[in-house]
Protein backbone atom coordinates (compact mmCIF):
# COMPACT_ATOMS: atom_id res chain seq x y z
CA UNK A 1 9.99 -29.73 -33.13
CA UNK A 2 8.16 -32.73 -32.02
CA UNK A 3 4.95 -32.07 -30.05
CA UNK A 4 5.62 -33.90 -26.95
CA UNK A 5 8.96 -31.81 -26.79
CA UNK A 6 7.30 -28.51 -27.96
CA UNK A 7 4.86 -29.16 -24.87
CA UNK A 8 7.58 -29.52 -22.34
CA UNK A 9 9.10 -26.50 -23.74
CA UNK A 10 5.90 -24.44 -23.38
CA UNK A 11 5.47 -25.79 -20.15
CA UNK A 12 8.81 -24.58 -19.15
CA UNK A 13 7.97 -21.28 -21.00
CA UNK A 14 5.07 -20.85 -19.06
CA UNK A 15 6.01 -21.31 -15.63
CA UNK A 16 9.15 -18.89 -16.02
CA UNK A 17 6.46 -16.81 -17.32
CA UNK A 18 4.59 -17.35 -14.34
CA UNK A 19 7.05 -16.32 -12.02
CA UNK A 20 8.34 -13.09 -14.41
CA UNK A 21 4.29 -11.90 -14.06
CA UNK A 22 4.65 -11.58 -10.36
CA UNK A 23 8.15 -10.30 -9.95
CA UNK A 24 7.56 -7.51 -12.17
CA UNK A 25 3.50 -6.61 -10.76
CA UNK A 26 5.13 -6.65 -7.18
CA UNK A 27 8.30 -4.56 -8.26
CA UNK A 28 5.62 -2.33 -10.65
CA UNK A 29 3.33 -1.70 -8.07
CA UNK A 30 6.17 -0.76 -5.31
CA UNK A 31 7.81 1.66 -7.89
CA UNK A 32 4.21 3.26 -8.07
CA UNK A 33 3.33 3.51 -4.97
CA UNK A 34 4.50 7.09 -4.42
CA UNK A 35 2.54 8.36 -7.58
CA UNK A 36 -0.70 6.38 -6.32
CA UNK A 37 0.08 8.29 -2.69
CA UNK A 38 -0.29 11.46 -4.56
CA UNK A 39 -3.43 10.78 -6.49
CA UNK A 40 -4.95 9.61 -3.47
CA UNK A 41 -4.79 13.39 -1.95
CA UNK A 42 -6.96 14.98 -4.92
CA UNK A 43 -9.81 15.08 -3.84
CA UNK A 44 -10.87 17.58 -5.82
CA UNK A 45 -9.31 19.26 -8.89
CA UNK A 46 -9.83 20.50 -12.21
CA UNK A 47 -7.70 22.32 -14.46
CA UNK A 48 -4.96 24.47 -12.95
CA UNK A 49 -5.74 23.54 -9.31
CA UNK A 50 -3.14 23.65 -6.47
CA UNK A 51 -1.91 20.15 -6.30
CA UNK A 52 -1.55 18.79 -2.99
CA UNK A 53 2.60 17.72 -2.41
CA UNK A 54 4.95 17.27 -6.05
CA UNK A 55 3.26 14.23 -8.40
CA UNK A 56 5.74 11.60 -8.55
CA UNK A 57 6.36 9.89 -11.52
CA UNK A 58 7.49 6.74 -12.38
CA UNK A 59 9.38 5.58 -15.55
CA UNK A 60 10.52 2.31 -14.17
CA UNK A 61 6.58 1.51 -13.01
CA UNK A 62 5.44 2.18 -16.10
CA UNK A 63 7.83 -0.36 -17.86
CA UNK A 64 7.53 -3.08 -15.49
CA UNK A 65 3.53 -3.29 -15.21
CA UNK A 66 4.06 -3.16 -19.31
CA UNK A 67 6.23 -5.53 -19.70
CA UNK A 68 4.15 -7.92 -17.33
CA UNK A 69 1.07 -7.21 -19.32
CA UNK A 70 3.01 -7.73 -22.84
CA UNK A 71 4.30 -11.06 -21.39
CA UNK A 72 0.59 -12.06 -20.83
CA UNK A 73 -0.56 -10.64 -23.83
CA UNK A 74 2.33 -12.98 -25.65
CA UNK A 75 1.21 -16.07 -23.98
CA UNK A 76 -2.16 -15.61 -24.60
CA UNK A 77 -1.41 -14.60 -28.56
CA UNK A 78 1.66 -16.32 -29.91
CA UNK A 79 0.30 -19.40 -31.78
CA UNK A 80 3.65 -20.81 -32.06
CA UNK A 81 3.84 -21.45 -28.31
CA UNK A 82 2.25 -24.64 -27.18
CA UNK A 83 -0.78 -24.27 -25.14
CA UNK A 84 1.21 -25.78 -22.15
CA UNK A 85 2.63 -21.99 -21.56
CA UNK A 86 -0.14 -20.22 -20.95
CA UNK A 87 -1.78 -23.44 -19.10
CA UNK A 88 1.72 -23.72 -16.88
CA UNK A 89 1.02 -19.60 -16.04
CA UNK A 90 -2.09 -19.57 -15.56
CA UNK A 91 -2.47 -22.55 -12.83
CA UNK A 92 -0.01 -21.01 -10.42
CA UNK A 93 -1.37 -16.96 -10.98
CA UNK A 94 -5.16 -18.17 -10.64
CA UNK A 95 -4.10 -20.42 -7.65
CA UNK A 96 -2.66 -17.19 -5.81
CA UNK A 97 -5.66 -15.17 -6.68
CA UNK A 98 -8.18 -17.71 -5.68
CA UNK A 99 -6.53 -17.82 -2.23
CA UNK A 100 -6.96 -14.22 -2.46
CA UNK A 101 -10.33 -14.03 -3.13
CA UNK A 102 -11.38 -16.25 -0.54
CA UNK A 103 -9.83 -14.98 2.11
CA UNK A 104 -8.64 -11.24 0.78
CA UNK A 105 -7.47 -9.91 4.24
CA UNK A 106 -5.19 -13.07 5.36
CA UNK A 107 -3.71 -13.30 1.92
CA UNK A 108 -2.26 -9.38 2.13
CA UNK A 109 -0.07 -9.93 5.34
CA UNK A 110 1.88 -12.07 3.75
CA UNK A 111 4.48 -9.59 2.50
CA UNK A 112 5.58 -7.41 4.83
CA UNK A 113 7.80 -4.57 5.37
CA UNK A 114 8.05 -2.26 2.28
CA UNK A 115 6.52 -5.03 -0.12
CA UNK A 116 3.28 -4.77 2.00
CA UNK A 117 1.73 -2.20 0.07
CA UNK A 118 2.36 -3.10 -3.32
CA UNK A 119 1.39 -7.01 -2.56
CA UNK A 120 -1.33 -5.78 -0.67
CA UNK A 121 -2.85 -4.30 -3.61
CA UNK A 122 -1.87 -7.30 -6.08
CA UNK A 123 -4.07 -8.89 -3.79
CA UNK A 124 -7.24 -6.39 -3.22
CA UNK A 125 -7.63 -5.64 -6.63
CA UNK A 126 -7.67 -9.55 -7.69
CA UNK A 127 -4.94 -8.87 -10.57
CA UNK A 128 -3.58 -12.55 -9.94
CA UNK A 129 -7.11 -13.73 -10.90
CA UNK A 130 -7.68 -11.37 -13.77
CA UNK A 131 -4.21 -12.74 -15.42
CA UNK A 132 -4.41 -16.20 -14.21
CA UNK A 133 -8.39 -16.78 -15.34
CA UNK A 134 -7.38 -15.00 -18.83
CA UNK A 135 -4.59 -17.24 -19.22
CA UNK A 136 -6.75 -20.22 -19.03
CA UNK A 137 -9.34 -19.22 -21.11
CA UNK A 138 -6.46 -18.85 -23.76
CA UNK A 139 -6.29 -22.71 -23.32
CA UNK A 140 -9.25 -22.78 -23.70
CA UNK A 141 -9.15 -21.73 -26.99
CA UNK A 142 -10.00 -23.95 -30.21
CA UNK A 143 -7.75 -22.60 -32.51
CA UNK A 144 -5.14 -23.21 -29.84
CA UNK A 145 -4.85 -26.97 -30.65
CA UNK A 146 -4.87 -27.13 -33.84
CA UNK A 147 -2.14 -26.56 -36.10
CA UNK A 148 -0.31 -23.35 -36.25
CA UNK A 149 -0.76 -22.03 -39.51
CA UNK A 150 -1.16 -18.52 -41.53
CA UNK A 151 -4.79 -17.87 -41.75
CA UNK A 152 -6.64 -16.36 -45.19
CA UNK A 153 -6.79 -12.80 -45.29
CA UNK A 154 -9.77 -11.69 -44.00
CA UNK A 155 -12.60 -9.80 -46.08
CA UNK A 156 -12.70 -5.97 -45.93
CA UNK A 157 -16.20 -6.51 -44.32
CA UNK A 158 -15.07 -8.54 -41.51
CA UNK A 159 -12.02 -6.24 -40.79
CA UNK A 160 -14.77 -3.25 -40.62
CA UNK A 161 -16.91 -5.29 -38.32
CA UNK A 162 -14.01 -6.05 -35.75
CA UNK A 163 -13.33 -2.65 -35.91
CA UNK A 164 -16.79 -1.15 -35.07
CA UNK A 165 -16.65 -3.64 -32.22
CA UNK A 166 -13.31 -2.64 -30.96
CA UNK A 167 -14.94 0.85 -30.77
CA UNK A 168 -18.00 -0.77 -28.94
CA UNK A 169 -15.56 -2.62 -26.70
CA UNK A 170 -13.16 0.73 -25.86
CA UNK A 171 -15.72 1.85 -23.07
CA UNK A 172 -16.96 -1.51 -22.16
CA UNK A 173 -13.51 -2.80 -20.72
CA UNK A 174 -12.58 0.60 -19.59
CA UNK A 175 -15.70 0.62 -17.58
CA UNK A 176 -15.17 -3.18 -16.28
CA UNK A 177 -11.72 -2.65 -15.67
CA UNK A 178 -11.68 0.68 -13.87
CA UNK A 179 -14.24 -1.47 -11.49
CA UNK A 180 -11.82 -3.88 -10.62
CA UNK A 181 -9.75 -1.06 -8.52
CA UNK A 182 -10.80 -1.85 -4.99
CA UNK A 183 -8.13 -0.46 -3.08
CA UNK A 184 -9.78 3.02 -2.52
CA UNK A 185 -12.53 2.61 0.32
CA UNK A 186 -14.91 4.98 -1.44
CA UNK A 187 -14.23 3.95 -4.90
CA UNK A 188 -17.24 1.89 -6.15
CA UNK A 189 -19.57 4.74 -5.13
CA UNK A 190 -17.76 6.76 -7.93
CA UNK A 191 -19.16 4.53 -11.22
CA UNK A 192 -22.52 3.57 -11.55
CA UNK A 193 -22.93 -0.85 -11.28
CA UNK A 194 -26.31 -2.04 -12.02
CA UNK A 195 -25.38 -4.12 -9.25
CA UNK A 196 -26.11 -3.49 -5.31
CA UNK A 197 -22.46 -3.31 -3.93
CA UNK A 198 -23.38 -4.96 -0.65
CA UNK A 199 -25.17 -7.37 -2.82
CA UNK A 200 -23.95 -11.15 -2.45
CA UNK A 201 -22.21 -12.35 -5.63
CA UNK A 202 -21.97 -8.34 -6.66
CA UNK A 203 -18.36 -8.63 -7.10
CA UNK A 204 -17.86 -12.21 -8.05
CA UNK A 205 -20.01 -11.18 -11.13
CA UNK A 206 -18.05 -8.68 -11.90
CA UNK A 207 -14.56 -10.37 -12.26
CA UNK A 208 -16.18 -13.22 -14.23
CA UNK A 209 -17.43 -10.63 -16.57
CA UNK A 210 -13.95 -9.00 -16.48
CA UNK A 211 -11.77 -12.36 -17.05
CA UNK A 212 -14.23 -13.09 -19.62
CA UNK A 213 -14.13 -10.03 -22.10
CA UNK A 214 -10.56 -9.75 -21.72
CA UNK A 215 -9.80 -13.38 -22.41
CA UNK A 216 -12.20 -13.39 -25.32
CA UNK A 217 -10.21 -10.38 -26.64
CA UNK A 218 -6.91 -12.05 -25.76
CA UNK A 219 -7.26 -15.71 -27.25
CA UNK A 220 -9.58 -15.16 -29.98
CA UNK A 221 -7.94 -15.07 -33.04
CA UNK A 222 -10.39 -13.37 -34.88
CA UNK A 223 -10.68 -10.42 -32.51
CA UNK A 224 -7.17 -9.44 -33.16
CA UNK A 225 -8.20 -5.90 -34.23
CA UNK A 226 -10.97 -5.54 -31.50
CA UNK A 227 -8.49 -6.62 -29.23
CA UNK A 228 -6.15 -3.67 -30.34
CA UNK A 229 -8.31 -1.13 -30.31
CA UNK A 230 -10.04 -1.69 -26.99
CA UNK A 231 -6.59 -2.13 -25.21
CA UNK A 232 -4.76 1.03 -27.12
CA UNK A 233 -6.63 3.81 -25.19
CA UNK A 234 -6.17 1.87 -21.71
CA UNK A 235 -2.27 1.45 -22.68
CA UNK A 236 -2.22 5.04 -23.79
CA UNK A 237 -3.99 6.47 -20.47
CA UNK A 238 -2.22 4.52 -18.11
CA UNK A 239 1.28 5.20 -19.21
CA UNK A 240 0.27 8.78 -18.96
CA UNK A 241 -1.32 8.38 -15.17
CA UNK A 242 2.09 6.62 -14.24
CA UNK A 243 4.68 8.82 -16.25
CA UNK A 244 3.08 11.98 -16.23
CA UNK A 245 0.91 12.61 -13.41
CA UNK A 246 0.31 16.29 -13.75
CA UNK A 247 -0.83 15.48 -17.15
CA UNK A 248 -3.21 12.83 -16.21
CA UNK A 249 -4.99 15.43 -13.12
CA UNK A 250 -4.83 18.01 -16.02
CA UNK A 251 -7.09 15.58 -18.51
CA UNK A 252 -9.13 14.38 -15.77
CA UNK A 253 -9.63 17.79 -14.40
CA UNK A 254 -11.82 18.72 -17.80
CA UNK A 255 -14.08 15.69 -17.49
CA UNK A 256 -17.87 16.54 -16.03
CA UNK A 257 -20.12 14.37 -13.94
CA UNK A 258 -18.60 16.30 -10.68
CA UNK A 259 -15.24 15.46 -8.86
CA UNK A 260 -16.05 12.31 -6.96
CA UNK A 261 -15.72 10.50 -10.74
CA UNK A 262 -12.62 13.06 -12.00
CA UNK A 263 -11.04 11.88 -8.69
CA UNK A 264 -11.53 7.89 -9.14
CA UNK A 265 -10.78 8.55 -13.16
CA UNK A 266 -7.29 9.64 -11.78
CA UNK A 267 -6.63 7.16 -9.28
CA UNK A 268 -7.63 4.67 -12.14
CA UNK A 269 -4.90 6.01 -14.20
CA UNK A 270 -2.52 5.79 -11.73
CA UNK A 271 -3.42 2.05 -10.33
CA UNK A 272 -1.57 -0.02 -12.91
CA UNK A 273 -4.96 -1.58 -13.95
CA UNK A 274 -5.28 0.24 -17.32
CA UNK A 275 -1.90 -0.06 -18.58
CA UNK A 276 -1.48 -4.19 -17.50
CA UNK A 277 -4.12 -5.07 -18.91
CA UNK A 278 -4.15 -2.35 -22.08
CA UNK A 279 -0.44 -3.90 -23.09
CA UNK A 280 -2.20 -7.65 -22.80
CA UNK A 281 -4.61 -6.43 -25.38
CA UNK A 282 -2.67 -5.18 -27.71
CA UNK A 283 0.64 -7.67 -27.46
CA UNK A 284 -2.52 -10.37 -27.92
CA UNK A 285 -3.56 -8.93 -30.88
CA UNK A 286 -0.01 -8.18 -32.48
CA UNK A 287 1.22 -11.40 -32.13
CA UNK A 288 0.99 -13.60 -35.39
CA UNK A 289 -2.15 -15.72 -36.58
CA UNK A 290 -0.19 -18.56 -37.30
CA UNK A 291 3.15 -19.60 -38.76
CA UNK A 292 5.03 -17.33 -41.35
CA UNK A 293 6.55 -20.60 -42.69
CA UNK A 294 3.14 -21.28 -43.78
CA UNK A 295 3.38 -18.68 -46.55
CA UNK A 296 6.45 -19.49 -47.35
CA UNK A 297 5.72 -23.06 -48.18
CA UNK A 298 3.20 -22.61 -51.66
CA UNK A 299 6.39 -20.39 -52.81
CA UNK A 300 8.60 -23.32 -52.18
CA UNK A 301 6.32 -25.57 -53.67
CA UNK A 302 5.69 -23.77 -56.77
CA UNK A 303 9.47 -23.12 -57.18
CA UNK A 304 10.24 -27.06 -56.85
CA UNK A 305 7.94 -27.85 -59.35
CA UNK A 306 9.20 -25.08 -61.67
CA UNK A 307 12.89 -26.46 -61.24
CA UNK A 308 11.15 -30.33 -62.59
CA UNK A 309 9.28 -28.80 -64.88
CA UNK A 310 12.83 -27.23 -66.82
């Protein structure tokens, strides 16, 4: 495929992309909104508590948020794809949640009706930046312009060290991610933030921080395995807070540091949060290096010049 006709296909790509991302987050986050409802009631439980009304699970709100965080994670990943796709997502998603950070409250009446709620959150928990920002840093990339092919095998050594950070990196983006969730009123009291709250810039600091380690994760090529193993346990978690609730207040109910953090660990694993952006990691760092014809080719070429040679 030529490259000016690869772009236009990736830009095409991209902004169907663009528009999946939001149709599924807005039908994900409506489909959870009765299992968020729930979690919101515990205030305090622990293993074998009375719950407070039946936890609703979701099967369908798992899949969708997944399937809008593997789409990400595929744009941000798949080398093959020109880097007009995730460009041609990214603008529009960043657009909407740069309109929603600046003005938050006037951005959430624009859905109304039963859609109110779910966009509503979209919007206070800045998910439309998150995806739109990491997007663009997947532009951003280097490797992303250059030509798409199968990279050496790494050394055992550097495979170890990606590793070890992926385990370094498992708590960070938990931690930076699970701050992100500011639909709860009382939330950010619940994690410690070296930051003052109230403080000016507190929060924009935090989401460039957040849009930052995950699209460093997401578009580095090298990071592939950190990438997988600091999204696994966030894909793993939420699918559990959104399929099976009782399971996720049962887990939470065994962690210490008293119930104001078991509470907002459960409402974290029932936001969405942890399993959008765990799927993003992982698709990211599943998707191939480079092309697959590119190993095929020395094969090719050493089988032409065997057929000369005889």
């Amino acid at each position: 495929m030529r490259s000016g006709t690869r772009h236009v296909v990736g830009a095409a790509v991209g902004v169907a992309a663009a528009g999946a991302i939001a149709a599924l987050l807005l039908a994900g986050e409506y489909e959870a909104s009765l299992t968020q409802a729930w979690a919101a009631t515990q205030q305090d439980h622990g293993p074998g508590s009375v719950l407070i009304n039946a936890p609703a699970g979701s099967i369908r709100a798992a899949a969708l948020i997944a399937l809008a965080g593997v789409t990400v994670g595929v744009l941000c990943g798949w080398r093959r794809l020109s880097p007009a796709a995730p460009l041609a997502a990214g603008l529009p998603l960043a657009g909407i949640g740069l309109l929603s950070w600046l003005d938050t409250w006037r951005m959430t009446l624009l859905a109304a009706g039963s859609l109110s709620q779910p966009w509503s959150r979209l919007v206070t928990d800045q998910v439309f930046l998150v995806t739109g920002g990491v997007l663009l840093l997947a532009v951003a990339a280097p490797a992303r312009w250059r030509q798409p092919i199968f990279p050496a095998p790494r050394s055992l050594r550097w495979i170890a060290l990606t590793a070890l950070l992926g385990l370094v990196a498992v708590p960070v983006t938990w931690y930076l991610v699970q701050l992100t969730n500011m639909t709860p009123a009382n939330y950010p009291a619940s994690y410690w933030w070296p930051l003052r709250q109230n403080a000016d810039n507190s929060v924009g600091i935090l989401f460039v921080l957040v849009i930052a380690t995950l699209g460093v994760l997401a578009a580095s090529r090298s990071l592939r395995i950190t990438a997988i193993i600091a999204g696994a346990p966030m894909l793993g978690l939420g699918l559990i807070g959104l399929v099976a609730p009782t399971l996720a207040n049962d887990l939470t109910g065994w962690v210490g540091f008293g119930p104001a953090w078991r509470y907002a660990v459960l409402v974290d694993l029932t936001s969405g949060l942890s399993l959008l952006y765990g799927a993003m990691l992982v698709t990211s760092g599943l998707m191939p290096a480079g092309s697959w014809r590119a190993i095929a080719l020395p094969k090719r070429v050493k089988a032409a010049r065997a057929a000369a040679v005889s």
